[in-house]
C-alpha atoms as a PDB file:
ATOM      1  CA  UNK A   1       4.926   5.378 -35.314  1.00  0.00           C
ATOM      2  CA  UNK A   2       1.486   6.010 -34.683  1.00  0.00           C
ATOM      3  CA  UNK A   3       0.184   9.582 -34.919  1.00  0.00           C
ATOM      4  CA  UNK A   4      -1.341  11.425 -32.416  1.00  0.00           C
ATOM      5  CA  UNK A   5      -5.220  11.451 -34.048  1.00  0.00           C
ATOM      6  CA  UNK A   6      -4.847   7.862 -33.965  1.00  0.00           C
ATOM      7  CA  UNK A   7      -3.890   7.371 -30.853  1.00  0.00           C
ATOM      8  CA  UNK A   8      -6.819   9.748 -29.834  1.00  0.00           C
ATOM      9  CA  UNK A   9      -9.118   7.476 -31.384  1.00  0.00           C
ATOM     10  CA  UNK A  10      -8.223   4.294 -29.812  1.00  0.00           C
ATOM     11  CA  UNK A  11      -8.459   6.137 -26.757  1.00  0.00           C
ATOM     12  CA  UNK A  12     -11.530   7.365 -27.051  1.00  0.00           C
ATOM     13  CA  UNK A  13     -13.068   3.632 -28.703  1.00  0.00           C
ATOM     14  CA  UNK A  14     -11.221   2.277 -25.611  1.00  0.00           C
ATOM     15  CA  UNK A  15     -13.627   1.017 -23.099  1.00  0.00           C
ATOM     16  CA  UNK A  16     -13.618   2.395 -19.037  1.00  0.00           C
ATOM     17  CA  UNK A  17     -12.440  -1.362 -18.384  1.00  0.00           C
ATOM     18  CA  UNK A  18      -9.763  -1.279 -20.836  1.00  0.00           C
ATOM     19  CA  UNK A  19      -8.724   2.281 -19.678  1.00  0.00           C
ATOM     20  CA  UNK A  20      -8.242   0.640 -16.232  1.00  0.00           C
ATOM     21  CA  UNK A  21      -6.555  -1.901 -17.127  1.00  0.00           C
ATOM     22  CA  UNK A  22      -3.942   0.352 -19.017  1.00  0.00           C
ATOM     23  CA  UNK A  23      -3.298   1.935 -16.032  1.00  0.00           C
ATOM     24  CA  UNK A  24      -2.882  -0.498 -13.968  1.00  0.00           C
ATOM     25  CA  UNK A  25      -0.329  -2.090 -16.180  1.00  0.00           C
ATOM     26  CA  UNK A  26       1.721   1.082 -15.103  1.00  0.00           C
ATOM     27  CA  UNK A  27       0.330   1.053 -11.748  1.00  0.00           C
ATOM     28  CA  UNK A  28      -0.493  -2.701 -10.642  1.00  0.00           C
ATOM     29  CA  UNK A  29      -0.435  -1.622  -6.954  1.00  0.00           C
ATOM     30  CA  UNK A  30      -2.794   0.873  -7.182  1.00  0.00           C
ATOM     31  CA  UNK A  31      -5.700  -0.536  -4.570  1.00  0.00           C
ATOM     32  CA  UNK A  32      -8.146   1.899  -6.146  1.00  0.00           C
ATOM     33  CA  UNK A  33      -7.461   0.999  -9.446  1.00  0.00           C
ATOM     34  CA  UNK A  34      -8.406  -2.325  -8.339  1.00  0.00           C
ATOM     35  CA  UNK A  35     -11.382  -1.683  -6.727  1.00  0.00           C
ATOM     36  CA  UNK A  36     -12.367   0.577  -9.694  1.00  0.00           C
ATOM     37  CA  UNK A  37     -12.317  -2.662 -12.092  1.00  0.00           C
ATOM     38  CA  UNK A  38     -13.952  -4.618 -10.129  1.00  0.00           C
ATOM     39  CA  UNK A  39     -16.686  -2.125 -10.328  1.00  0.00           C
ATOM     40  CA  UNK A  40     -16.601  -2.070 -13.974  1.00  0.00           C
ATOM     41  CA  UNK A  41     -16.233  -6.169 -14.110  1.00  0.00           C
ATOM     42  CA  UNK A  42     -19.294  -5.937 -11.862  1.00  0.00           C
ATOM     43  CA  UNK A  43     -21.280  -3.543 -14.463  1.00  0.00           C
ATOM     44  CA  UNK A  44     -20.305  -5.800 -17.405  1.00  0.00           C
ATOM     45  CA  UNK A  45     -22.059  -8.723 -15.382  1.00  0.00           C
ATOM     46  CA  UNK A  46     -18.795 -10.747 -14.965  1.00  0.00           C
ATOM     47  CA  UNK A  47     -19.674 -11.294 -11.314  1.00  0.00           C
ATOM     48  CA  UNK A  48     -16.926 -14.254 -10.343  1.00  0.00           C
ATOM     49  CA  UNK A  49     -14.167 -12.243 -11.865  1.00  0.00           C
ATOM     50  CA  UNK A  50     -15.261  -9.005  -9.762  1.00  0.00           C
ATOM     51  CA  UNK A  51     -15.362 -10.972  -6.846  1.00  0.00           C
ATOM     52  CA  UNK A  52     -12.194 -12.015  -7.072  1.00  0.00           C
ATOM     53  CA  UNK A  53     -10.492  -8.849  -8.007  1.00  0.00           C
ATOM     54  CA  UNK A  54     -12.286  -8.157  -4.432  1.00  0.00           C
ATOM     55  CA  UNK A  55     -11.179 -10.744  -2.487  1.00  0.00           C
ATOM     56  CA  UNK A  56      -8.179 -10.184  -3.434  1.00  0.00           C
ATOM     57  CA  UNK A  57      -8.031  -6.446  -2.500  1.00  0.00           C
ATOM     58  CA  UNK A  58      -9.941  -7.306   1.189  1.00  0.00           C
ATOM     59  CA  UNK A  59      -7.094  -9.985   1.607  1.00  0.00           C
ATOM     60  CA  UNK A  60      -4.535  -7.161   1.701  1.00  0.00           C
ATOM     61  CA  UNK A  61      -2.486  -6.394   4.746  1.00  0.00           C
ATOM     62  CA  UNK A  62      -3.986  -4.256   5.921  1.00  0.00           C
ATOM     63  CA  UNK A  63      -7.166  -5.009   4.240  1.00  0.00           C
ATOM     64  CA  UNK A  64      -8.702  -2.374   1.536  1.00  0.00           C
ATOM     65  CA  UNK A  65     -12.099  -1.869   3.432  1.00  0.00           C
ATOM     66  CA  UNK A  66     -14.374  -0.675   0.622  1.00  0.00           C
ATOM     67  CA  UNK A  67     -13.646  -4.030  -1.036  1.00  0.00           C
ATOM     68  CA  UNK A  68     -15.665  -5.736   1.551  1.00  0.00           C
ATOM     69  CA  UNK A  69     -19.301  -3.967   1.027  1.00  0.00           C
ATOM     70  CA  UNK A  70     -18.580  -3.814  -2.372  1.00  0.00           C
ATOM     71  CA  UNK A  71     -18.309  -8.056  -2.656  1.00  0.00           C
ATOM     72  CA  UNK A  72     -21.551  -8.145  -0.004  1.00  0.00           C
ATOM     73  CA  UNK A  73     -23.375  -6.175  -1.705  1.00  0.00           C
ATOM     74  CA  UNK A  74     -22.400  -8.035  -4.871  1.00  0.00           C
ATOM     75  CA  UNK A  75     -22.988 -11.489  -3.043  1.00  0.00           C
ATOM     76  CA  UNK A  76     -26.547 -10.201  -2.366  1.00  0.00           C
ATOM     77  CA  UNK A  77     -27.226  -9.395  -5.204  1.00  0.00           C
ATOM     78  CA  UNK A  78     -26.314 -12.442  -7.111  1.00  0.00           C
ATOM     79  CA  UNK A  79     -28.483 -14.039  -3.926  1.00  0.00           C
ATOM     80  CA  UNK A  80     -25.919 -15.335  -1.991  1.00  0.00           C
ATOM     81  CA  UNK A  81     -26.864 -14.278   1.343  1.00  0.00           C
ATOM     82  CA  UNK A  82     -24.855 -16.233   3.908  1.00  0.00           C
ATOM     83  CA  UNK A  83     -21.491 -15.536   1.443  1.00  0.00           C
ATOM     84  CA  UNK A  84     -22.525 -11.798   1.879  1.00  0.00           C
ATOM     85  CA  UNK A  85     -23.421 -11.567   5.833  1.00  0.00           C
ATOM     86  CA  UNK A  86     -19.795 -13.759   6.258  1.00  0.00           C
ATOM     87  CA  UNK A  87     -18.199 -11.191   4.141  1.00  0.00           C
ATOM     88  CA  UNK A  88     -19.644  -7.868   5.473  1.00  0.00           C
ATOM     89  CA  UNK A  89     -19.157  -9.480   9.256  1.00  0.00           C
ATOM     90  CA  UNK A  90     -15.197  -9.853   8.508  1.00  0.00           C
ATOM     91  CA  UNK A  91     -15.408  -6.285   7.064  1.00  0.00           C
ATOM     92  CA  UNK A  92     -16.906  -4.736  10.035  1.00  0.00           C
ATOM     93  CA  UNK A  93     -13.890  -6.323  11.999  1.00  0.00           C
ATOM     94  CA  UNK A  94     -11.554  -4.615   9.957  1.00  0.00           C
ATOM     95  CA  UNK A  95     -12.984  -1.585   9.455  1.00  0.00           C
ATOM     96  CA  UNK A  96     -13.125  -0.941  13.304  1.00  0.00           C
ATOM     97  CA  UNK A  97      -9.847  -2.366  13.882  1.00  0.00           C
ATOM     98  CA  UNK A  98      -8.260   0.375  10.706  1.00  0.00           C
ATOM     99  CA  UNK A  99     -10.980   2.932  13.118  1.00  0.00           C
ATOM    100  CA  UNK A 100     -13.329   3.373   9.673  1.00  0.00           C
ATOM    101  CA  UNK A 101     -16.336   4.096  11.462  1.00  0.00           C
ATOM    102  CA  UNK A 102     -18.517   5.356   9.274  1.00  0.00           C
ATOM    103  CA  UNK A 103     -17.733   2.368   6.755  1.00  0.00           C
ATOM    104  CA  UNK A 104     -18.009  -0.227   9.977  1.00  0.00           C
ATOM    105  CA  UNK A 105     -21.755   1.394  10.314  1.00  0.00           C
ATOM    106  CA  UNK A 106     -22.341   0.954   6.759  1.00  0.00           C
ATOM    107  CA  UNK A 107     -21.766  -2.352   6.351  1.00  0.00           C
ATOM    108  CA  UNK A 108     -24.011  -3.457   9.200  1.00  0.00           C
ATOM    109  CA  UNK A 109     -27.020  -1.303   8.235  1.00  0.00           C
ATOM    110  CA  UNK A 110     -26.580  -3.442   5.141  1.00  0.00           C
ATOM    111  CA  UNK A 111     -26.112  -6.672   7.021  1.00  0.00           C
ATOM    112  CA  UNK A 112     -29.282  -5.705   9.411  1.00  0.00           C
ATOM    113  CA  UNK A 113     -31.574  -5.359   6.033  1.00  0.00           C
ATOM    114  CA  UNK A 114     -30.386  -8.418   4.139  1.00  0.00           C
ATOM    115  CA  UNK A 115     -31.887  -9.891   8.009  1.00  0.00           C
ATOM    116  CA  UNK A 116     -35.269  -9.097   6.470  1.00  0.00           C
ATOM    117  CA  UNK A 117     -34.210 -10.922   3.324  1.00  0.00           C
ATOM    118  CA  UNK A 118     -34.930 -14.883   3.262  1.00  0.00           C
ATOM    119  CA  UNK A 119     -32.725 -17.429   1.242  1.00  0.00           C
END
């Protein structure tokens, strides 16, 4: 049996993405969760993985909004601007369909400045 100072100190060694991942072994369905390691994939620089953690989560019925200007904003980053205007389009449908205006307006004030951005 481990003690309880041990336990502390894995805990504490334990990185954020490991923490998530913990908890979502106790929680798998937890969309937040989710959405919080993709951030953290995102931050480590494992981009594909993120984006599919992403994907997944904006492929939800209903779809988890959030996840879509998260993976454009990702896509433009990494450069891929026609991945991320596709995306962000999709997640403007959705968010006004689930009545999420204030994300809806987000998402195209991003799309209208990556139109200033060239490939």
């Amino acid at each position: 049996m481990s003690s309880p100072r041990r336990y502390l100190a894995l805990n504490i060694m334990a990185s954020r993405r490991e923490k998530i991942q913990a908890m979502l072994l106790e929680e798998p369905g937890d969309t937040f969760l989710r959405y919080s390691l993709a951030m953290e994939l995102d931050k480590e620089g494992d981009h594909e993985t993120s984006l599919a953690e992403l994907r997944e989560l904006y492929c939800l019925t209903p779809p988890y909004i959030p996840a879509f200007f998260m993976a454009g904003q990702q896509l433009a980053k990494l450069n891929r601007l026609d991945e991320s205007r596709s995306v962000l389009r999709t997640g403007v449908e959705q968010a006004q369909i689930q009545g999420d205006s204030h994300a809806a307006s987000e998402m195209t004030e991003f799309m209208a400045a990556l139109g200033s951005i060239s490939e």
